[in-house]
C-alpha atoms as a PDB file:
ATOM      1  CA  UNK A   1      15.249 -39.279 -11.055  1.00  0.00           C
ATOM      2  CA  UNK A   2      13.087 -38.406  -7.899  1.00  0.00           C
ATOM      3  CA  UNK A   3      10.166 -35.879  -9.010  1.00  0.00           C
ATOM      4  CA  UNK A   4      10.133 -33.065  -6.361  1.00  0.00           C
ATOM      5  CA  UNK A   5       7.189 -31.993  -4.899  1.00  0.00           C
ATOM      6  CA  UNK A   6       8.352 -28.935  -2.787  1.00  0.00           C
ATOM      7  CA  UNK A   7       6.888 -26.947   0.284  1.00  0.00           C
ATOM      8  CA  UNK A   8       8.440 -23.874   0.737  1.00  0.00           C
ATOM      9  CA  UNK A   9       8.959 -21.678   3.425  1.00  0.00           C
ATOM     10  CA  UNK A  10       9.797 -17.677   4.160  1.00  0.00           C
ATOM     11  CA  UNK A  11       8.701 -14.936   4.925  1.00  0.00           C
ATOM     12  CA  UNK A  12      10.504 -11.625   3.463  1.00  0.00           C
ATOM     13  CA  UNK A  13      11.401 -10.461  -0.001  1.00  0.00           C
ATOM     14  CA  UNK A  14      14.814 -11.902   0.226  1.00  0.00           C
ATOM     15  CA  UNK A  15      12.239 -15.696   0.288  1.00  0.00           C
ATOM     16  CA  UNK A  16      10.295 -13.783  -2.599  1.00  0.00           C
ATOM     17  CA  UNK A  17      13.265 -13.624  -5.084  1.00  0.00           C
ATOM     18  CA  UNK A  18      13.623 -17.170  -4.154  1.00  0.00           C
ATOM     19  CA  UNK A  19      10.437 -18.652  -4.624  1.00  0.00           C
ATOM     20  CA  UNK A  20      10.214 -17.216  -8.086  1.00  0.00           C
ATOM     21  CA  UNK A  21      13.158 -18.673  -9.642  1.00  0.00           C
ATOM     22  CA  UNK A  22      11.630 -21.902  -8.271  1.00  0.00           C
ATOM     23  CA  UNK A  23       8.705 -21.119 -10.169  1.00  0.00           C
ATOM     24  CA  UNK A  24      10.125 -20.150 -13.060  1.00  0.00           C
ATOM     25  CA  UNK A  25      12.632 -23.432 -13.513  1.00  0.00           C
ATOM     26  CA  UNK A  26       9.378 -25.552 -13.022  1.00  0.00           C
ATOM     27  CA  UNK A  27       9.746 -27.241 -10.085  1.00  0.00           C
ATOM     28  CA  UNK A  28       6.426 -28.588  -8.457  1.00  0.00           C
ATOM     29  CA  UNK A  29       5.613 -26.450  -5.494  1.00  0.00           C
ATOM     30  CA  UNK A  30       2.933 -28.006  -3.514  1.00  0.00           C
ATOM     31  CA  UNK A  31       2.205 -25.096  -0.783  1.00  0.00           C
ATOM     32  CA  UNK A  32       3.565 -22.304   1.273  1.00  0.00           C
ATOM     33  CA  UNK A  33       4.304 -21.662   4.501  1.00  0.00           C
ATOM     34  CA  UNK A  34       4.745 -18.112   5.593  1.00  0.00           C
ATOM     35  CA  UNK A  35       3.904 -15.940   8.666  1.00  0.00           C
ATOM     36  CA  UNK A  36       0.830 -15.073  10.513  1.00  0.00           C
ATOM     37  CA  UNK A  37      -0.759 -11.441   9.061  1.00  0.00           C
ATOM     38  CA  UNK A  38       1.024  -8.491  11.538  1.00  0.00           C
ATOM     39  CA  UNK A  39      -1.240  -5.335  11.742  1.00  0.00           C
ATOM     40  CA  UNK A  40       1.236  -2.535  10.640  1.00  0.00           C
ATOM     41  CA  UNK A  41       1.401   1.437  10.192  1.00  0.00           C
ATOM     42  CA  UNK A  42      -0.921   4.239  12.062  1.00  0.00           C
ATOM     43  CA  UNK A  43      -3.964   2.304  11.179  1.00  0.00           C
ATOM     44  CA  UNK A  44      -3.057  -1.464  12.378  1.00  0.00           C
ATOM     45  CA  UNK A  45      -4.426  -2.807   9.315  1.00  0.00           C
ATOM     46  CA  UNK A  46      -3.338  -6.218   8.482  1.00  0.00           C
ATOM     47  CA  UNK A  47       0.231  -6.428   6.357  1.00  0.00           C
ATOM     48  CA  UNK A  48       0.442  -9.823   4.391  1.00  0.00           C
ATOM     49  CA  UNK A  49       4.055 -10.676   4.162  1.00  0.00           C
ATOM     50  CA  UNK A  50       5.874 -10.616   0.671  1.00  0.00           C
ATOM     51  CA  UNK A  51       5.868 -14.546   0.224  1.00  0.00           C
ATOM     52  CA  UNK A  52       1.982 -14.391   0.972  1.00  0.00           C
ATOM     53  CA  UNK A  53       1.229 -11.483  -1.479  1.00  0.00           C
ATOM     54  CA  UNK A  54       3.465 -14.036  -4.139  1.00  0.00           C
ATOM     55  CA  UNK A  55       1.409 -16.953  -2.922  1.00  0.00           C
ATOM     56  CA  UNK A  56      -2.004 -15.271  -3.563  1.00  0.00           C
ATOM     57  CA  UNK A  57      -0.360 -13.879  -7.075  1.00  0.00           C
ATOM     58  CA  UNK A  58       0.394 -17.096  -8.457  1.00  0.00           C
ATOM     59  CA  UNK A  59      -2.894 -19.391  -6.942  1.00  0.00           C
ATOM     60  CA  UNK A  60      -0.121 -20.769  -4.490  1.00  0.00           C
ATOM     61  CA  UNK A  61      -1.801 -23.364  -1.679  1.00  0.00           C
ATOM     62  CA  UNK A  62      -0.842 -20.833   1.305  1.00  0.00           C
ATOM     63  CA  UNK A  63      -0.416 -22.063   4.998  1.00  0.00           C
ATOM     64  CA  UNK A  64      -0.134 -19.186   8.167  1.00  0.00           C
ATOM     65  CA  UNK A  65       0.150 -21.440  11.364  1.00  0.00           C
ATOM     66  CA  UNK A  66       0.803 -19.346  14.358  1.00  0.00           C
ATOM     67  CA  UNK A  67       2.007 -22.669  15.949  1.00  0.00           C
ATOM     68  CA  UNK A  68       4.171 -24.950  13.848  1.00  0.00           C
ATOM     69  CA  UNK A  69       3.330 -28.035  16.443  1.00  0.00           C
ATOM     70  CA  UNK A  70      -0.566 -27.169  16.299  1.00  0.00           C
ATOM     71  CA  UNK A  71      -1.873 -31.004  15.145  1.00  0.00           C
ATOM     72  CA  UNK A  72      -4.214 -29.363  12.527  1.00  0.00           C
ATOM     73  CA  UNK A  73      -1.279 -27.069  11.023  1.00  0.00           C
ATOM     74  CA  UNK A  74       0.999 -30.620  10.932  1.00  0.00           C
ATOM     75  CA  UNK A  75      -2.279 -32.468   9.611  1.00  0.00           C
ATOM     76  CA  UNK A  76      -2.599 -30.248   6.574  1.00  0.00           C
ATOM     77  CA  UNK A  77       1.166 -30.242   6.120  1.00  0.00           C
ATOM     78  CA  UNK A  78       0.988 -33.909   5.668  1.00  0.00           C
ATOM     79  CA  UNK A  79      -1.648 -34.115   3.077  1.00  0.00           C
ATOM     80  CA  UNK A  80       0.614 -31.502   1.040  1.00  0.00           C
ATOM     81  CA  UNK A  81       2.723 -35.075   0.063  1.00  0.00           C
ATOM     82  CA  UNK A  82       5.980 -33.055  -0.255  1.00  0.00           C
ATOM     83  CA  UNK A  83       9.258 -35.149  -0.306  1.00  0.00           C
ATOM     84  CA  UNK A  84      11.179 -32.191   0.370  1.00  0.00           C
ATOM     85  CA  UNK A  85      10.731 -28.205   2.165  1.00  0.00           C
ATOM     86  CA  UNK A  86      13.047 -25.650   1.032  1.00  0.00           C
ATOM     87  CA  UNK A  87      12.942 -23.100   4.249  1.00  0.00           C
ATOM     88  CA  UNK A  88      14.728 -18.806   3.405  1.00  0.00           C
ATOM     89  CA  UNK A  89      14.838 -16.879   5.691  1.00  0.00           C
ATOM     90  CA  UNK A  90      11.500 -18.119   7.625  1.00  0.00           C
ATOM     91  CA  UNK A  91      11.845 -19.590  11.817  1.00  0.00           C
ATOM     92  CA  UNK A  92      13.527 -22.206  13.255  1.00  0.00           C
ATOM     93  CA  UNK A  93      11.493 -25.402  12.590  1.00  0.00           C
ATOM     94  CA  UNK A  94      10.635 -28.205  15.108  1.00  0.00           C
ATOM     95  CA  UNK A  95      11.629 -31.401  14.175  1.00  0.00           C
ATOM     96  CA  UNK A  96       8.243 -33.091  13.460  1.00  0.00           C
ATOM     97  CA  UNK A  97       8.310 -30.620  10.610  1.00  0.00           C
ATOM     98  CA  UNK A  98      11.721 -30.449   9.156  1.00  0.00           C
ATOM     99  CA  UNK A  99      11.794 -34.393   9.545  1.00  0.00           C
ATOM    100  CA  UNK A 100       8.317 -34.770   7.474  1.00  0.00           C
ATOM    101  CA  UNK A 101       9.583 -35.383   4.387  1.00  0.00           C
ATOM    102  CA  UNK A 102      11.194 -38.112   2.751  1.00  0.00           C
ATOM    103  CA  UNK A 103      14.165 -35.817   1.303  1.00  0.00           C
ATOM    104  CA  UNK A 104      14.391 -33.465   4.252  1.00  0.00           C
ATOM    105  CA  UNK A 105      14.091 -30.119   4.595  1.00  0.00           C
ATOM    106  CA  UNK A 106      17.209 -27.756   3.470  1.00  0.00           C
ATOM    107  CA  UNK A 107      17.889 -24.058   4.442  1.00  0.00           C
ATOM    108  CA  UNK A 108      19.304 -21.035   2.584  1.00  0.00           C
ATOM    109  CA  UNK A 109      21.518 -18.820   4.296  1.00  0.00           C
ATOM    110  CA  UNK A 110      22.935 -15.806   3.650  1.00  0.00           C
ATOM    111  CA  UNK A 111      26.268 -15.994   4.693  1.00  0.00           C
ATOM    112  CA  UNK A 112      29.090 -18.287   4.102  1.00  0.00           C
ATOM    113  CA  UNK A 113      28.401 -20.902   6.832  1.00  0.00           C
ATOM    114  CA  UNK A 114      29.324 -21.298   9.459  1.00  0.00           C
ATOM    115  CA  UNK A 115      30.292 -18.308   9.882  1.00  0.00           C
ATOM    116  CA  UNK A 116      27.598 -15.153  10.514  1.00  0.00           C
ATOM    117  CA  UNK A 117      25.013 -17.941  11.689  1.00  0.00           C
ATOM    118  CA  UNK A 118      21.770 -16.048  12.941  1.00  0.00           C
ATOM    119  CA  UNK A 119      19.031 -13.231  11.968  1.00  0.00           C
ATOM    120  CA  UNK A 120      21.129 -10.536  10.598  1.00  0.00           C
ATOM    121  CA  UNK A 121      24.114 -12.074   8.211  1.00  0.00           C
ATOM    122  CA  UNK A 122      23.695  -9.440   5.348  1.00  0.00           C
ATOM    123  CA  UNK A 123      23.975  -6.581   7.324  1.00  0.00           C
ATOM    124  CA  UNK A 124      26.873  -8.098  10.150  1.00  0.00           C
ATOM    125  CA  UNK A 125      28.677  -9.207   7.046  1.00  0.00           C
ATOM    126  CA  UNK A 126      29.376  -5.665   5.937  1.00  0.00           C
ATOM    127  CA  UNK A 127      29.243  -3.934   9.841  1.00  0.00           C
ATOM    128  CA  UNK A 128      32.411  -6.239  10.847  1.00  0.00           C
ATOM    129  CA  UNK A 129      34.071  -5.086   7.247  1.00  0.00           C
ATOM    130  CA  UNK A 130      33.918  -8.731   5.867  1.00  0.00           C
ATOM    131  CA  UNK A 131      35.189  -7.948   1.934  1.00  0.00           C
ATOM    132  CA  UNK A 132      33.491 -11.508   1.230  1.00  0.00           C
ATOM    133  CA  UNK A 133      30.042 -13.446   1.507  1.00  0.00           C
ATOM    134  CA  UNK A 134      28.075 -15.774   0.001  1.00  0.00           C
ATOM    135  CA  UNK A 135      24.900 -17.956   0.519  1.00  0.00           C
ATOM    136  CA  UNK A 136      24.850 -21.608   1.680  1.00  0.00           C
ATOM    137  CA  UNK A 137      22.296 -24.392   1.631  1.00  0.00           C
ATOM    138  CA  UNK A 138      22.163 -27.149   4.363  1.00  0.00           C
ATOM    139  CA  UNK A 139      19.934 -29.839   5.428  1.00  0.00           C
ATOM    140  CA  UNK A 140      17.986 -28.407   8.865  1.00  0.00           C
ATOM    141  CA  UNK A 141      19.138 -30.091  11.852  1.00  0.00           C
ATOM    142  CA  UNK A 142      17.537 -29.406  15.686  1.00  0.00           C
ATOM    143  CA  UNK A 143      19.752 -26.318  15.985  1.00  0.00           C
ATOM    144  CA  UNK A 144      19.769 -22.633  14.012  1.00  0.00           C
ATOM    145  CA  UNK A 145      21.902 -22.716  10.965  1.00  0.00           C
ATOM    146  CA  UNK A 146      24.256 -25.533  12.150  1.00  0.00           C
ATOM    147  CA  UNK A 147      23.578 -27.907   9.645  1.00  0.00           C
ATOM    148  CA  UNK A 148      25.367 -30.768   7.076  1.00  0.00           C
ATOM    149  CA  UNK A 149      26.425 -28.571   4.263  1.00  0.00           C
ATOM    150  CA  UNK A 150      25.258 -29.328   0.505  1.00  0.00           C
ATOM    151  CA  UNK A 151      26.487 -26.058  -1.124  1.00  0.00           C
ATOM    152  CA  UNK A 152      28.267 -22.250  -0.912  1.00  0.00           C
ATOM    153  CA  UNK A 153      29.131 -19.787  -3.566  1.00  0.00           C
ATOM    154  CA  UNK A 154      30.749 -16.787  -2.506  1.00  0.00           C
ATOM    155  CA  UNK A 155      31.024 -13.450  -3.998  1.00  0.00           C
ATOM    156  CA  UNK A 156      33.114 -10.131  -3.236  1.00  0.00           C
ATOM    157  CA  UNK A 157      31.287  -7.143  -1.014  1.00  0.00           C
ATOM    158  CA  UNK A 158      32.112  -3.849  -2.544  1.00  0.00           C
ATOM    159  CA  UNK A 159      33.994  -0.967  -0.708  1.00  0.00           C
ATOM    160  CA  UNK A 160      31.039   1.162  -0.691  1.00  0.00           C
ATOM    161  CA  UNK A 161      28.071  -1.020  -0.978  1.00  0.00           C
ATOM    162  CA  UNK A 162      25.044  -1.127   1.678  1.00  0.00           C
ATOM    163  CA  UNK A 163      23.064  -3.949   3.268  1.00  0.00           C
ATOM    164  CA  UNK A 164      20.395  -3.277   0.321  1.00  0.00           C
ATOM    165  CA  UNK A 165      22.425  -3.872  -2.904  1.00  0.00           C
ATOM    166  CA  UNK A 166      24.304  -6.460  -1.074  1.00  0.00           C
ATOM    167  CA  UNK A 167      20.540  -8.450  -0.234  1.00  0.00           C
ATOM    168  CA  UNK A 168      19.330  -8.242  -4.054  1.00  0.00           C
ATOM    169  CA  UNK A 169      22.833  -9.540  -5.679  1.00  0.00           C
ATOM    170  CA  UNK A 170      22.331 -12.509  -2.781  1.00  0.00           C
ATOM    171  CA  UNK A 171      19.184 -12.994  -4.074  1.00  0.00           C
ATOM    172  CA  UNK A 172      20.610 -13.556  -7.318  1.00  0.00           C
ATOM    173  CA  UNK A 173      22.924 -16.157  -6.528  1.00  0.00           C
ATOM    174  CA  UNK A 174      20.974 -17.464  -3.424  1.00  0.00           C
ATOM    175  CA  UNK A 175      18.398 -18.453  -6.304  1.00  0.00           C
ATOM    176  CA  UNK A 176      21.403 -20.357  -8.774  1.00  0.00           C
ATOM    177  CA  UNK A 177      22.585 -21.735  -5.543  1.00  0.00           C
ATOM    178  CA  UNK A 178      18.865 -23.355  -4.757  1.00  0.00           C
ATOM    179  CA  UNK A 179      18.374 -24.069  -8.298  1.00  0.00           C
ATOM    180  CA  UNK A 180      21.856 -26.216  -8.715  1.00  0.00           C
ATOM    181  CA  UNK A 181      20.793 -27.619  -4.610  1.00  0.00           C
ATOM    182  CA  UNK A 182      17.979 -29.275  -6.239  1.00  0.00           C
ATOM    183  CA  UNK A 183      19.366 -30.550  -9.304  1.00  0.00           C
ATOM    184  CA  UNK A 184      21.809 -32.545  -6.909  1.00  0.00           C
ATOM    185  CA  UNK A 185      18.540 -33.737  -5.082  1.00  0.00           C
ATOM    186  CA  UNK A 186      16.660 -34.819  -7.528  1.00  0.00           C
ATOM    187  CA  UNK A 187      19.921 -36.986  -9.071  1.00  0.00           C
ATOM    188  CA  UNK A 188      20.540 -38.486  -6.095  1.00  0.00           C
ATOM    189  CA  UNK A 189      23.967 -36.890  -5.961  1.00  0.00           C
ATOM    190  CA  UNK A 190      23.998 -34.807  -2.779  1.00  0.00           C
ATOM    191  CA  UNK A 191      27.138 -35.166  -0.852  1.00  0.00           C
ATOM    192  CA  UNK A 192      26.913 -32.541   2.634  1.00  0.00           C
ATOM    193  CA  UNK A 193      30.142 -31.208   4.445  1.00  0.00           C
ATOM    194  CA  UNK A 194      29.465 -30.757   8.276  1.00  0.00           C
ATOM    195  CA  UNK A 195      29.446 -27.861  10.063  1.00  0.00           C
ATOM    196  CA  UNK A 196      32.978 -27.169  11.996  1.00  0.00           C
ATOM    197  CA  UNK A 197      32.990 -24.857  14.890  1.00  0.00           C
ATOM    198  CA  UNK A 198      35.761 -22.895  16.027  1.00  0.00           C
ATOM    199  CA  UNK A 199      36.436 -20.265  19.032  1.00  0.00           C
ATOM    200  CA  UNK A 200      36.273 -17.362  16.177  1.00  0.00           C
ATOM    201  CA  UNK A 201      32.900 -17.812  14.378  1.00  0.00           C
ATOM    202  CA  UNK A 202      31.460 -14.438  13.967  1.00  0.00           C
ATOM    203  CA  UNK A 203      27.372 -14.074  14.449  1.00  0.00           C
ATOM    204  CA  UNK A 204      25.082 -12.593  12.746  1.00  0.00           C
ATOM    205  CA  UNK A 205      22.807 -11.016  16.289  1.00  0.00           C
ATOM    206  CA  UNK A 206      19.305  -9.656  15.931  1.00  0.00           C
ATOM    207  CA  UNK A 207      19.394  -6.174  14.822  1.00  0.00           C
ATOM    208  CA  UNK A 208      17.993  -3.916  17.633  1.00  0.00           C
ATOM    209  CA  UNK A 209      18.068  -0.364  19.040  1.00  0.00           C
ATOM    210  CA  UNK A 210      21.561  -0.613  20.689  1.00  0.00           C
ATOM    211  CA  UNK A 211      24.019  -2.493  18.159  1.00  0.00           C
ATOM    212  CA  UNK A 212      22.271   0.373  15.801  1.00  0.00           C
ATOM    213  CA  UNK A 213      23.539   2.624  17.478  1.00  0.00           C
ATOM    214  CA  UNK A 214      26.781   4.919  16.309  1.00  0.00           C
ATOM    215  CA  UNK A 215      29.676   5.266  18.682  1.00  0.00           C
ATOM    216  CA  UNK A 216      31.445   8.307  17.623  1.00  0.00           C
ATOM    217  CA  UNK A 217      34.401   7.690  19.223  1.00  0.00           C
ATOM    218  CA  UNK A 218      35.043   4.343  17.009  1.00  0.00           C
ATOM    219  CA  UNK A 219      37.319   4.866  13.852  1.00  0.00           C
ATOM    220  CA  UNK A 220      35.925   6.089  10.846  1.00  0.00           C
ATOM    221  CA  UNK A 221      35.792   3.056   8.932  1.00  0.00           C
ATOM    222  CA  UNK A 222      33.548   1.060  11.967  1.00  0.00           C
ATOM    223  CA  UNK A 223      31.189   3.694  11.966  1.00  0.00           C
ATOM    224  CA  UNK A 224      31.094   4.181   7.726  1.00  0.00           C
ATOM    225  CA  UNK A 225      30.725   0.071   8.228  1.00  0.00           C
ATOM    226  CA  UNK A 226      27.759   0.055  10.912  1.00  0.00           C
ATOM    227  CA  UNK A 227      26.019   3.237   8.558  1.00  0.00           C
ATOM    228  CA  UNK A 228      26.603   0.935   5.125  1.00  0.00           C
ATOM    229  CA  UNK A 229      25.610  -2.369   7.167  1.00  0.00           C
ATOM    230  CA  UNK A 230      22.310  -0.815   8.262  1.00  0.00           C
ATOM    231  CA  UNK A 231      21.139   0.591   5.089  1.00  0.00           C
ATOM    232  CA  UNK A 232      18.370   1.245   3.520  1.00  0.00           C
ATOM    233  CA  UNK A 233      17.003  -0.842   6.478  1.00  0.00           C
ATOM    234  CA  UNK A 234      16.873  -0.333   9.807  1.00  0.00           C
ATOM    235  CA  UNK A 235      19.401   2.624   9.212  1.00  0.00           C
ATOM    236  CA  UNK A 236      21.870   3.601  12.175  1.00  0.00           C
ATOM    237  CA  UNK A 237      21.077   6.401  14.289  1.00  0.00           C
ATOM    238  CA  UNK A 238      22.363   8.650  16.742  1.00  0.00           C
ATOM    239  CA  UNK A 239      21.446  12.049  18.888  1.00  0.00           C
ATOM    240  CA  UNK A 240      21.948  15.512  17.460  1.00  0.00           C
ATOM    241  CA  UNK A 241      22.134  17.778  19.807  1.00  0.00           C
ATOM    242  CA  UNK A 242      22.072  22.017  19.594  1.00  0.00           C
ATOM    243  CA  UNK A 243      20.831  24.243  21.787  1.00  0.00           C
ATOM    244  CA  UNK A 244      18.960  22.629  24.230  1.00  0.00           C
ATOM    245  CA  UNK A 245      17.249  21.041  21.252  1.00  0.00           C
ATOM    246  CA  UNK A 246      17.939  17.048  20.424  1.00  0.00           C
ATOM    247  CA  UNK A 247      16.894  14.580  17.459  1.00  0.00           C
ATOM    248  CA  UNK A 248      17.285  11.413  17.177  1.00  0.00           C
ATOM    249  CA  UNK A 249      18.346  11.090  13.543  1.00  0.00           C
ATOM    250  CA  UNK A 250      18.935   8.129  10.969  1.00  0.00           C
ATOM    251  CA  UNK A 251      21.893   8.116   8.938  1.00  0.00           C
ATOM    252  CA  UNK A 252      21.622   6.094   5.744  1.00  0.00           C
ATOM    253  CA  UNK A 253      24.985   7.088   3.711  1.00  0.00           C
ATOM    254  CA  UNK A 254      27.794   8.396   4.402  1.00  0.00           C
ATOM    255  CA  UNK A 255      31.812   9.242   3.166  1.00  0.00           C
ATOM    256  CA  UNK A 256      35.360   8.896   5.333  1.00  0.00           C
ATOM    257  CA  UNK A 257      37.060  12.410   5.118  1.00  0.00           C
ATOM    258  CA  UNK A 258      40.851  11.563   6.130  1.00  0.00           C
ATOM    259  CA  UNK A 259      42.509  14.053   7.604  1.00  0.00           C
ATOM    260  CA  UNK A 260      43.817  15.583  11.239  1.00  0.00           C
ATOM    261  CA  UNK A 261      41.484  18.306  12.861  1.00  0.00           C
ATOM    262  CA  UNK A 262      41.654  19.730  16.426  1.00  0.00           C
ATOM    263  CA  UNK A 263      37.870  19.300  16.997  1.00  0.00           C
ATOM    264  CA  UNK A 264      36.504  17.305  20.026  1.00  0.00           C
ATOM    265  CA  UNK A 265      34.836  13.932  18.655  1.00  0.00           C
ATOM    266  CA  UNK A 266      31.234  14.505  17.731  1.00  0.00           C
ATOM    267  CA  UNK A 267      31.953  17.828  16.547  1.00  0.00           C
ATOM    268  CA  UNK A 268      29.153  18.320  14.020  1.00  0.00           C
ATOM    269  CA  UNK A 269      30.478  21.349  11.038  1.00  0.00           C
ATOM    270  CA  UNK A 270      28.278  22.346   8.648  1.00  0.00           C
ATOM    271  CA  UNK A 271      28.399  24.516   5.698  1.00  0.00           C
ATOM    272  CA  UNK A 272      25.625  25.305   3.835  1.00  0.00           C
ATOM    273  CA  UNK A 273      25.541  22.435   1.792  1.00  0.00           C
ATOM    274  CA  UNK A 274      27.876  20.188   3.741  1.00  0.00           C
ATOM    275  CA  UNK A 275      27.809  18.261   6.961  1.00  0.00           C
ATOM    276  CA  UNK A 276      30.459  16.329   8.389  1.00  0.00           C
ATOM    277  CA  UNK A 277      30.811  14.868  12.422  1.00  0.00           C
ATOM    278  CA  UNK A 278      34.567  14.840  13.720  1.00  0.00           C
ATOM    279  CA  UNK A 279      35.846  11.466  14.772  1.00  0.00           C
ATOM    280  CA  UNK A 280      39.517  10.788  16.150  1.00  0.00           C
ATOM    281  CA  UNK A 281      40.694  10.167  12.586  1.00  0.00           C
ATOM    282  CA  UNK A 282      39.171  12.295  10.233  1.00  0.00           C
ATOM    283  CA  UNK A 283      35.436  13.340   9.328  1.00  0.00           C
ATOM    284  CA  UNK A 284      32.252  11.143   8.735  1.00  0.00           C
ATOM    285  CA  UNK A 285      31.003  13.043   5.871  1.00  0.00           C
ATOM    286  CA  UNK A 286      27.031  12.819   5.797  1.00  0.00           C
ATOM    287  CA  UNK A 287      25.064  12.490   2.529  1.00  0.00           C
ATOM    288  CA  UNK A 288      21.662  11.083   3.315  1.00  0.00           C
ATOM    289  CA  UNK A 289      19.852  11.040   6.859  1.00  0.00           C
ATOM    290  CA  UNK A 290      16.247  11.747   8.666  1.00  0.00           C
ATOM    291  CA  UNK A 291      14.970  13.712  11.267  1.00  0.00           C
ATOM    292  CA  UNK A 292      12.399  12.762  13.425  1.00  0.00           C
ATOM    293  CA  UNK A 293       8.932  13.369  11.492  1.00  0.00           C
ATOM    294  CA  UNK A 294      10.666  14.195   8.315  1.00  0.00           C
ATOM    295  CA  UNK A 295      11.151  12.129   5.112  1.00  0.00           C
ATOM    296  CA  UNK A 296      14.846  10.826   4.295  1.00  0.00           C
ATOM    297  CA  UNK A 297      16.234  13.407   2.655  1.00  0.00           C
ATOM    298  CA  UNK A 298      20.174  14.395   1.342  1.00  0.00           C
ATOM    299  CA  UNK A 299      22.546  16.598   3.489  1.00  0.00           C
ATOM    300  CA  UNK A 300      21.684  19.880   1.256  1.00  0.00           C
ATOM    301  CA  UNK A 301      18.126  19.696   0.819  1.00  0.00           C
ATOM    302  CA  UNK A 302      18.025  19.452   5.458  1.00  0.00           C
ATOM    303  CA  UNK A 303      20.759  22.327   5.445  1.00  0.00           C
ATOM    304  CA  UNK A 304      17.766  24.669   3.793  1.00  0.00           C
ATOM    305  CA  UNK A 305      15.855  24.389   6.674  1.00  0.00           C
ATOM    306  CA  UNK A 306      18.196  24.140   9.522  1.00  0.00           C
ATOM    307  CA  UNK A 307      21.052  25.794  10.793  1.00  0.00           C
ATOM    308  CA  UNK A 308      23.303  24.211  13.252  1.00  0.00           C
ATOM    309  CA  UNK A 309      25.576  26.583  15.662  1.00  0.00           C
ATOM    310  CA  UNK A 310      29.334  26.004  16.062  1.00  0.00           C
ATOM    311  CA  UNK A 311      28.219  24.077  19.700  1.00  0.00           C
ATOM    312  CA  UNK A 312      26.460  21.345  17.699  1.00  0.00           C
ATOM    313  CA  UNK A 313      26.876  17.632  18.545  1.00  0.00           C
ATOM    314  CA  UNK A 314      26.631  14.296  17.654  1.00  0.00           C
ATOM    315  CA  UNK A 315      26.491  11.275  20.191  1.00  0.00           C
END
C-alpha cells in the first residue's frame, strides 16, 4: 500500500471542511497551497483566506505563490516530496504542477460532472431548478473540470433550500467522497470514467452583477430559484423604486404566492407587515432583504421604517 504524502490546495471554506476531514482520518499532509493575502473591508487590511487561517491553526507548511510557474514557487513545491495534490475549489493549475507528482493531482467538484463545470456549480445547480447534485473527484487534466473521473455521489436538493445549506451538506459528502478517493489511491484500485460531452451540458458561469440580477417578468419559480441560488452569498438584487427615490436592494429569501391579480409586473404591495412584488403568475412574497447602508433585515422589521405608496416598483 502506497503511503500518501499529500499537498493540498484551496482556497475558501468549502476547501476548509475538506482539509479537516483529511486531517482528522490521518493522512500525511505535507503543505498547503492557498491564495495570495487580498486587502479587504473599509480599511484594506490584509484578509488571510480560510485554508490559510486552518494552515496557521494546525502548524500546516503554508505556500501563497502569486505565480504558480514562478521557478522558486515550483522549487519549494518539489522539496514538499508529495506523490499526490488534492486541489477544492482553488485555480486552474499549469501542468508542471498538476503533473509533479507521482500519483497526480485530483480535483473536487461540486457538481455532478460533467455537468455544471466552472466557478459557480452550487449556486447554478439550484438557479436552473436542478432537484439533484453531487460532488465528483477527477484526476486534473490541461483543461477546467474536464477530467478522467474516479468518483460521484449524488444527493437530492430540497424545494426550499439556498446556495448556503446546500454548500455545508456538500461539504459533508465532498469530504466521504475524498476520504473513499484516497482509499482507492492508496490500494492501487483507482479505475477513472472519462468525461463525455454533449450539446446540453449546463455551466456553472462566474457569478457577477448581471446574471444576479432579478428579471421580474420571469415566472415565479425562476426568480424564487435565482433568490434561493444566490443566498446567503452574493444575494440577488434588484431596483426599488418610489417616488423619485430608488434602492438597489438584496433579496435573500423569499415565498411563491399562486394566484391571478390584475397588477402590472413589478407591482410592489405592502401591508404593514407584508411585502410581496407582482409577477405574471402570482406574487414573490419577500421575507428577508437589504437596503443600501442597512443591515439584512426581515420584511416586518424594514416595514417599521418605511412606507411604500401604491406607485411602488420593482425592476
Amino acid at each position: 500500500m502506497e503511503k500518501l504524502r499529500i499537498v493540498f490546495m484551496g482556497t475558501p471554506e468549502f476547501a476548509v471542511g475538506i482539509l479537516d476531514t483529511i486531517i482528522k482520518n490521518n493522512y500525511d499532509v505535507v503543505g498547503i497551497i492557498t491564495a495570495a493575502d487580498k486587502p479587504a473591508g473599509r480599511g484594506q487590511k490584509l484578509k488571510y483566506s480560510a485554508v490559510k487561517e486552518y494552515a496557521l491553526s494546525h502548524n500546516l507548511p503554508l505556500l501563497q505563490p502569486l505565480n504558480l510557474k514562478d521557478e522558486a514557487f515550483l522549487a519549494e513545491l518539489k522539496t514538499l516530496n508529495a506523490n499526490l495534490q488534492i486541489v477544492v475549489a482553488f485555480r486552474m493549475l499549469p501542468k508542471v504542477v498538476w503533473e509533479m507528482p507521482f500519483l497526480g493531482t485530483f480535483n473536487l467538484h461540486a457538481s455532478l460532472l460533467p455537468n455544471y463545470r466552472g466557478a459557480a456549480p452550487i449556486n447554478w445547480a439550484i438557479i436552473n431548478g436542478e432537484t439533484k447534485t453531487g460532488v465528483t473527484t477527477f484526476f486534473i487534466d490541461d483543461k477546467i473540470d474536464t477530467g478522467a473521473i474516479i468518483l460521484s455521489s449524488e444527493i437530492p436538493i430540497d424545494e426550499n433550500e439556498n446556495a448556503g445549506n446546500l454548500h455545508d451538506r456538500l461539504i459533508e459528502l465532498g469530504s466521504k467522497t475524498v476520504i473513499d478517493t484516497l482509499k482507492m489511491i492508496e490500494k492501487g484500485n483507482v479505475s477513472t470514467v472519462i468525461q463525455k460531452d454533449t450539446a446540453d451540458i449546463k455551466t456553472a458561469y462566474k457569478l457577477n452583477k448581471e446574471n444576479c440580477k432579478i428579471d421580474w417578468t420571469k415566472s415565479a419559480q425562476e426568480i424564487n430559484n435565482l433568490i434561493r441560488g444566490l443566498s446567503p452569498y452574493p444575494a440577488a438584487w434588484c431596483f426599488f423604486g418610489d417616488k423619485n427615490e430608488e434602492w438597489n436592494v438584496k433579496i435573500y429569501d423569499a415565498t411563491i404566492i399562486s394566484e391571478e391579480h390584475n397588477y402590472a409586473v413589478g407591482s410592489l404591495i405592502c401591508s404593514k407587515k407584508e411585502m410581496k412584488i407582482a409577477v405574471k403568475n402570482g406574487f414573490i412574497q419577500i421575507l428577508n432583504l437589504q437596503f443600501p447602508g442597512k443591515k439584512k433585515m426581515n420584511t416586518t422589521e424594514l416595514l417599521n421604517g418605511i412606507a411604500f405608496s401604491a406607485d411602488a416598483k420593482a425592476y
